[in-house]
N, C-alpha and C. Protein backbone atom coordinates (compact mmCIF):
# COMPACT_ATOMS: atom_id res chain seq x y z
N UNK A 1 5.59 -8.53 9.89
CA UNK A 1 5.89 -8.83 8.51
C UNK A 1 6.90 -7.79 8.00
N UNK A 2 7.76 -8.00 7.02
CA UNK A 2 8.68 -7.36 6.87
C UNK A 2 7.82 -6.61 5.07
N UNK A 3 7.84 -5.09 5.25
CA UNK A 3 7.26 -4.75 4.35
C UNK A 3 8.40 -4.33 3.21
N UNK A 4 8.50 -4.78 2.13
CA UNK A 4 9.36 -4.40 0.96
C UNK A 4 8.78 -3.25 -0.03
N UNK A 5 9.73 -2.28 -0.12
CA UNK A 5 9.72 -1.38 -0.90
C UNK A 5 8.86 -0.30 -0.40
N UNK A 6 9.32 0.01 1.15
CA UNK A 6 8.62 0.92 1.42
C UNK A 6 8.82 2.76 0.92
N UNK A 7 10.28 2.58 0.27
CA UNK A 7 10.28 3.96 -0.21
C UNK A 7 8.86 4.24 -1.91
N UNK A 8 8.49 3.25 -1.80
CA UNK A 8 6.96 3.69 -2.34
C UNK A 8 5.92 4.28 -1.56
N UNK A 9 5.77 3.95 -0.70
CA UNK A 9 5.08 5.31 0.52
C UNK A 9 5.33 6.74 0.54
N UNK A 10 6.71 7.02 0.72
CA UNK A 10 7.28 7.73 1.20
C UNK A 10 7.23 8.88 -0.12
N UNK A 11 7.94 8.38 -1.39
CA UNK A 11 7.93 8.84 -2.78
C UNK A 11 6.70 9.24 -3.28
N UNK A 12 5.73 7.91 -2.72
CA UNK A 12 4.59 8.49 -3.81
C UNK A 12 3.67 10.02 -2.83
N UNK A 13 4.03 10.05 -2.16
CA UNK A 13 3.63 11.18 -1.01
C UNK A 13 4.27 11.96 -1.72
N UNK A 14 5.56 12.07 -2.04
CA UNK A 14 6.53 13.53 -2.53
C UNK A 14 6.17 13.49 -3.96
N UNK A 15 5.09 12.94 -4.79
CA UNK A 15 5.20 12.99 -5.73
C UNK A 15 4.05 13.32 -6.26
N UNK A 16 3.34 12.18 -5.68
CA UNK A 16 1.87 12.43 -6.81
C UNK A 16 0.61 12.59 -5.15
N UNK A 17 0.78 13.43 -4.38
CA UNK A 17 0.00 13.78 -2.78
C UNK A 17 0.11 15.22 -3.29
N UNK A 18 -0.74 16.35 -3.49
CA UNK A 18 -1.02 17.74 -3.40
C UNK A 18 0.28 18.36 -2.20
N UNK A 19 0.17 18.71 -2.13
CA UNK A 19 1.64 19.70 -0.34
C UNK A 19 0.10 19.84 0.35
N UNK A 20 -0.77 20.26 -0.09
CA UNK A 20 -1.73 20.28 1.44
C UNK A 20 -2.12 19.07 2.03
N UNK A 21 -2.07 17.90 1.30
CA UNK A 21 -2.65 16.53 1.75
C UNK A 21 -1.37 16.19 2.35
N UNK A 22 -0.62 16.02 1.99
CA UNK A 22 0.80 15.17 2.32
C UNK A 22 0.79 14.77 3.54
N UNK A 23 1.19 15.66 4.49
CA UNK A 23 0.92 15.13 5.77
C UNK A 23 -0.15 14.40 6.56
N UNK A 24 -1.43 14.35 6.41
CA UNK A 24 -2.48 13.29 6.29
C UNK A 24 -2.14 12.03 5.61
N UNK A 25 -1.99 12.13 4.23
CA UNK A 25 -1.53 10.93 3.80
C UNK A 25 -0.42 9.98 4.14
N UNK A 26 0.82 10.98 4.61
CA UNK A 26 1.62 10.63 4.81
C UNK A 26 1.59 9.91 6.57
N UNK A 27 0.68 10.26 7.17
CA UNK A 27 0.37 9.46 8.62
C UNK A 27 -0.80 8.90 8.33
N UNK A 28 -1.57 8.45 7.50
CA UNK A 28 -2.16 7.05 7.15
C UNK A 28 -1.60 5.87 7.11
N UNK A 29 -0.61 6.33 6.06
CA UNK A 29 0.13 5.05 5.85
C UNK A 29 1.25 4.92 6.84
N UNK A 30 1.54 5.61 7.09
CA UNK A 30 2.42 5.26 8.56
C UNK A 30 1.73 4.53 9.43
N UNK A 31 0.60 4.54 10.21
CA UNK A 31 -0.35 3.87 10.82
C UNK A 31 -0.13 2.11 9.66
N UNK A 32 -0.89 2.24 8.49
CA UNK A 32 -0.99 1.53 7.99
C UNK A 32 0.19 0.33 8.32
N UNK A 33 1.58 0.95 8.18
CA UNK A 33 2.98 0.57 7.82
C UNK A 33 2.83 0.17 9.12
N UNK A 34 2.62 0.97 10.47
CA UNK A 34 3.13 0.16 11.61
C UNK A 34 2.06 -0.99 12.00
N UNK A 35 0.97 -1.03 11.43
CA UNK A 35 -0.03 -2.44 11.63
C UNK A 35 0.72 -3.60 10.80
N UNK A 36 1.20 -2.76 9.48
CA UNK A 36 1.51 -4.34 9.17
C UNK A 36 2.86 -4.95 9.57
N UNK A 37 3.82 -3.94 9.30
CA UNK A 37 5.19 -4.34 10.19
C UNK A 37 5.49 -5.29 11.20
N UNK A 38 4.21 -4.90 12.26
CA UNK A 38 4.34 -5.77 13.73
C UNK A 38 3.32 -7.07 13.53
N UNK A 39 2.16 -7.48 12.37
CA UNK A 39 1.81 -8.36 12.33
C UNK A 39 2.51 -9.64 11.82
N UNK A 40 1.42 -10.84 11.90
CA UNK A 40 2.29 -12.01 11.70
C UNK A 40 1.50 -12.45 11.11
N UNK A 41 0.58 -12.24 10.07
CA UNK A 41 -0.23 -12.77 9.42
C UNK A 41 -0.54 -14.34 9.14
N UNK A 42 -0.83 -15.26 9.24
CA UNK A 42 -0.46 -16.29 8.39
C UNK A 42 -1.76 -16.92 7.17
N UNK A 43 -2.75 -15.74 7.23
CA UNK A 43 -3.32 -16.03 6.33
C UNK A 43 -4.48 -14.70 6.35
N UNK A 44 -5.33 -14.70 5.04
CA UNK A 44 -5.96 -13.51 4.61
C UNK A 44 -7.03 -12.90 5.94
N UNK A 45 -7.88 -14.56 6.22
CA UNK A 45 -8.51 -14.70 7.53
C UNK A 45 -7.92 -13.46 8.68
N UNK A 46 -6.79 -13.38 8.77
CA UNK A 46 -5.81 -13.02 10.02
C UNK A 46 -6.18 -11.29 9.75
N UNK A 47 -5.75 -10.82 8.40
CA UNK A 47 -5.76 -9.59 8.08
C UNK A 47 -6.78 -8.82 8.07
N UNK A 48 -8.08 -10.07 7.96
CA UNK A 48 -9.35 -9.50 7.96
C UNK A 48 -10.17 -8.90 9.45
N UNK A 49 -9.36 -10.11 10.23
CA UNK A 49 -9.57 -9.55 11.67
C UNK A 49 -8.96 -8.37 12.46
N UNK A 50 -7.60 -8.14 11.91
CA UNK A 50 -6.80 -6.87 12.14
C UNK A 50 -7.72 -5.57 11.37
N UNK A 51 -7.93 -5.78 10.26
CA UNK A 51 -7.98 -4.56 9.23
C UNK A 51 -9.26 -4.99 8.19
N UNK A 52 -10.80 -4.93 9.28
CA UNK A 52 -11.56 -5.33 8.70
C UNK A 52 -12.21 -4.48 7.16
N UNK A 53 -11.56 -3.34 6.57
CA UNK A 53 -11.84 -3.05 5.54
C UNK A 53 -10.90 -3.00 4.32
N UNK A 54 -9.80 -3.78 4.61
CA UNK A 54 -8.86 -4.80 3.51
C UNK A 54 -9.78 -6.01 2.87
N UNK A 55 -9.47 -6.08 1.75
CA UNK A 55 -10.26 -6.02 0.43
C UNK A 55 -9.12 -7.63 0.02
N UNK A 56 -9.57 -9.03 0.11
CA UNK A 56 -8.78 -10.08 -0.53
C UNK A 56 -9.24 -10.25 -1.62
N UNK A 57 -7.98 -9.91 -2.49
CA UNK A 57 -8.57 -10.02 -4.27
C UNK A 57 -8.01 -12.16 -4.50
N UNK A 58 -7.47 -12.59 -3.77
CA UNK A 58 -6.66 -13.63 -3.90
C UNK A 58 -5.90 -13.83 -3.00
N UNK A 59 -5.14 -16.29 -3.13
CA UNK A 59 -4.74 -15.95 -1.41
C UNK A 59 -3.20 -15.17 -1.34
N UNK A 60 -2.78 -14.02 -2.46
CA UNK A 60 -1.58 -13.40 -1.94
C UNK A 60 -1.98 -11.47 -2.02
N UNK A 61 -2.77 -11.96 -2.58
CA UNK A 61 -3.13 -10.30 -3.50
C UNK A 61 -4.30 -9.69 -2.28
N UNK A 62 -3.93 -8.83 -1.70
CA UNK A 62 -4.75 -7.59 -0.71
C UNK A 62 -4.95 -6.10 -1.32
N UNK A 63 -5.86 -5.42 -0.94
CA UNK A 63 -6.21 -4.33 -1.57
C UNK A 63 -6.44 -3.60 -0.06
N UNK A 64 -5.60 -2.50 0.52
CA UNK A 64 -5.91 -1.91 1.71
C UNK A 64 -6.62 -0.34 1.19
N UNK A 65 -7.67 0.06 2.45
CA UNK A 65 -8.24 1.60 2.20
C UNK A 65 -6.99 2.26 2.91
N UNK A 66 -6.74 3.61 2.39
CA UNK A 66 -5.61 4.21 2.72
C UNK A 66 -6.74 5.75 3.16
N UNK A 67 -6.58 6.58 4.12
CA UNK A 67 -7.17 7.53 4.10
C UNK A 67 -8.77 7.25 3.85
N UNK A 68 -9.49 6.39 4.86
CA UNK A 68 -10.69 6.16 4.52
C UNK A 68 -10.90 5.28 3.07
N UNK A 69 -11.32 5.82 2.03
CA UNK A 69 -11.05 5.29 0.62
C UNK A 69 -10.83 6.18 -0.31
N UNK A 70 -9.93 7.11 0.11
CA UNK A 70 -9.16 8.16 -0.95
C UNK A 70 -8.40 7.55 -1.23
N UNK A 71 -7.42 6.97 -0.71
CA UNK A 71 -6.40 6.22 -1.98
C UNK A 71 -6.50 4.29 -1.49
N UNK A 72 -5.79 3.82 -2.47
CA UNK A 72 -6.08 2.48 -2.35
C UNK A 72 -4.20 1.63 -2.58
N UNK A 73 -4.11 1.30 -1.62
CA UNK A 73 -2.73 0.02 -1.45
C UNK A 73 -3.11 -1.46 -1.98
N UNK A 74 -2.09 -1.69 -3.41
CA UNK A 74 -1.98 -3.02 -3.63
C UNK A 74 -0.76 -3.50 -3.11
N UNK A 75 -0.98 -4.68 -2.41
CA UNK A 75 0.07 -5.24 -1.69
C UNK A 75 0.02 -7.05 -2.21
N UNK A 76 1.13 -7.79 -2.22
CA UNK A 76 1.32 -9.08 -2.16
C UNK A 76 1.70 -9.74 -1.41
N UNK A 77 1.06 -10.56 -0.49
CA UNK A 77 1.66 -11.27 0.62
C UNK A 77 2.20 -12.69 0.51
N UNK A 78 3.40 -12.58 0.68
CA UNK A 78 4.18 -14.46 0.88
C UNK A 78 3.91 -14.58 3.13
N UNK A 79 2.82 -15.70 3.33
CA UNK A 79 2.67 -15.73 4.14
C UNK A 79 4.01 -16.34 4.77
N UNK A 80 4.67 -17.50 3.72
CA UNK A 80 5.44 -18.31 4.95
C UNK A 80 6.41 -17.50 4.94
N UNK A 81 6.82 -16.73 3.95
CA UNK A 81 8.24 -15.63 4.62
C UNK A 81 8.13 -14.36 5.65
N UNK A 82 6.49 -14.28 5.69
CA UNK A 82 6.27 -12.85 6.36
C UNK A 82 6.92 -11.87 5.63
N UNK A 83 6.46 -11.35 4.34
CA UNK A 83 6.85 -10.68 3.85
C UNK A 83 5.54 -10.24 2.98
N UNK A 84 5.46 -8.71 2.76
CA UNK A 84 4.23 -7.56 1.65
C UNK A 84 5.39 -7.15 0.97
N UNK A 85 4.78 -6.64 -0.19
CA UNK A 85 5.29 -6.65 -1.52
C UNK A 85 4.34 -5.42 -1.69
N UNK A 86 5.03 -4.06 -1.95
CA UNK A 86 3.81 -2.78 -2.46
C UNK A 86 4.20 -3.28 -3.74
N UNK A 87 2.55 -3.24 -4.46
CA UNK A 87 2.74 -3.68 -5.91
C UNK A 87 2.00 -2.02 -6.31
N UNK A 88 1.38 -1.46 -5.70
CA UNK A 88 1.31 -0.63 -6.69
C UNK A 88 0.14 0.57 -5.11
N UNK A 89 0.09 1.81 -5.39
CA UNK A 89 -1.05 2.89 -4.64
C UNK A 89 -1.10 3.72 -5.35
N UNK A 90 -2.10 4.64 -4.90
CA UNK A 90 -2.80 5.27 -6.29
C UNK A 90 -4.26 5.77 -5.32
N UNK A 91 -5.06 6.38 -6.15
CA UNK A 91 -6.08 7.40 -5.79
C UNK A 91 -6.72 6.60 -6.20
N UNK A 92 -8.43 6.02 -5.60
CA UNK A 92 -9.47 5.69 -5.80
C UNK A 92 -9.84 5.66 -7.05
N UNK A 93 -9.80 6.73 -7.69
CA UNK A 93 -10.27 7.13 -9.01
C UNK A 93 -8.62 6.15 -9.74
N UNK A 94 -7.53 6.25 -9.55
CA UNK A 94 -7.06 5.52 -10.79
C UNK A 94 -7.17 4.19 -10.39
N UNK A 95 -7.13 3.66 -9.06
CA UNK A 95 -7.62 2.36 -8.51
C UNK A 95 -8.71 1.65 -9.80
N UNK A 96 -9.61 2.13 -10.07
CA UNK A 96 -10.38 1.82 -11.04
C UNK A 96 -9.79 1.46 -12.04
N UNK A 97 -8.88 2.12 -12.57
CA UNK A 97 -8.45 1.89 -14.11
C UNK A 97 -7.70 0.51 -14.21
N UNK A 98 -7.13 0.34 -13.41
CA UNK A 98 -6.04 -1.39 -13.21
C UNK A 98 -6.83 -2.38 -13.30
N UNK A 99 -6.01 -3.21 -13.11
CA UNK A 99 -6.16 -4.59 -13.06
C UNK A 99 -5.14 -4.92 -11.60
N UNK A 100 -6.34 -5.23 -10.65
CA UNK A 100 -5.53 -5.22 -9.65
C UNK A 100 -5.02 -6.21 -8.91
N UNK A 101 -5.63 -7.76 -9.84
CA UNK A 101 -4.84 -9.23 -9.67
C UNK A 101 -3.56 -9.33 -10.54
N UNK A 102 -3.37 -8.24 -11.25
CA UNK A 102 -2.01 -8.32 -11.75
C UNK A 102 -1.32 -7.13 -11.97
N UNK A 103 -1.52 -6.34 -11.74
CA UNK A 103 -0.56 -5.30 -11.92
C UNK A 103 0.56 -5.57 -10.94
N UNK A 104 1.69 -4.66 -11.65
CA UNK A 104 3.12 -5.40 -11.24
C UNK A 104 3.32 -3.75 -10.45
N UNK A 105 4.36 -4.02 -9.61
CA UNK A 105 4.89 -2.66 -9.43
C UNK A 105 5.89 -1.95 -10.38
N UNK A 106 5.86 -0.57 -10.35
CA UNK A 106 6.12 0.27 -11.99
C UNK A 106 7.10 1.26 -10.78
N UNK A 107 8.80 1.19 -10.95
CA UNK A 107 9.72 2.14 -10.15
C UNK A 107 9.28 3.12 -10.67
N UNK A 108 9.65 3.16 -12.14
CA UNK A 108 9.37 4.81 -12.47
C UNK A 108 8.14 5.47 -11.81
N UNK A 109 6.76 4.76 -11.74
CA UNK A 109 5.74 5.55 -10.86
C UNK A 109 6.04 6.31 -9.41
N UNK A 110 7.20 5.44 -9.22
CA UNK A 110 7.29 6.16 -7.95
C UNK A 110 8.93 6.49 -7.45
N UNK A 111 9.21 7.01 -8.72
CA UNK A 111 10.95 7.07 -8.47
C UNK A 111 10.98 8.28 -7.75
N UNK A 112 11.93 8.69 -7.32
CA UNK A 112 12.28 10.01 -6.25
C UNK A 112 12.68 10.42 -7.56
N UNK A 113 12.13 12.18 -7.43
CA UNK A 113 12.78 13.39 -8.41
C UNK A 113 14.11 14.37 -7.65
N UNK A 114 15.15 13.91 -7.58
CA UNK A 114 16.11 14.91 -7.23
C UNK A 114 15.53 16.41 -6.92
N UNK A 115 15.87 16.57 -5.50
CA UNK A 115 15.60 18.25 -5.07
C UNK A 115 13.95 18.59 -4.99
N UNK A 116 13.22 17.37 -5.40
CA UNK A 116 11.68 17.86 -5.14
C UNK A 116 11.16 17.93 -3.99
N UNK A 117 9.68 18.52 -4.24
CA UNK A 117 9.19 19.23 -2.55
C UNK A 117 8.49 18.43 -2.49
């Protein structure tokens, strides 16, 4: 599947990940990224058998554990294009606060800060 908008991974690691976590987090979702990349999903069924603790909120809307269940991936899947959509990740604790059949993805949450660590 072709994953869109993966510099939301990458950003939200340089942004809102502690410097001691980063690298953990940051090879979760790498793992994560290369399961879904090489799959071919064609339906929720499929994902459940790959990645039996992905969470179907709906038939496009997935909720993946990232780091056990320290942080949480909203993703949108168009099966017939083979294509995920990061709609939004975040920490367990703000996971809670959404609405996670609709929240949209937000750039500014995860814009790159010029020169940051």
């Amino acid at each position: 599947m072709r994953v869109v908008a993966r510099s939301t991974l990458t950003n939200f690691v340089k942004q809102r990940v502690q410097r001691a976590q980063r690298r953990i987090v940051q090879d979760h979702l790498a793992t994560w990224y290369s399961v879904a990349s090489k799959a071919h999903w064609k339906n929720s069924a499929e994902i459940k058998q790959d990645i039996v603790s992905a969470s179907i909120i709906n038939s496009t809307r997935v909720v993946f554990n990232i780091k056990g269940n320290d942080y949480r991936l909203v993703v949108s899947i168009n099966y017939q294009k083979q294509s995920i959509f990061i709609k939004w990740l975040g920490t367990h604790a703000e996971y809670d606060k959404i609405d996670v059949a609709t929240i949209r993805h937000d750039k500014e949450r995860y814009a790159s800060i010029p020169n940051s660590q």
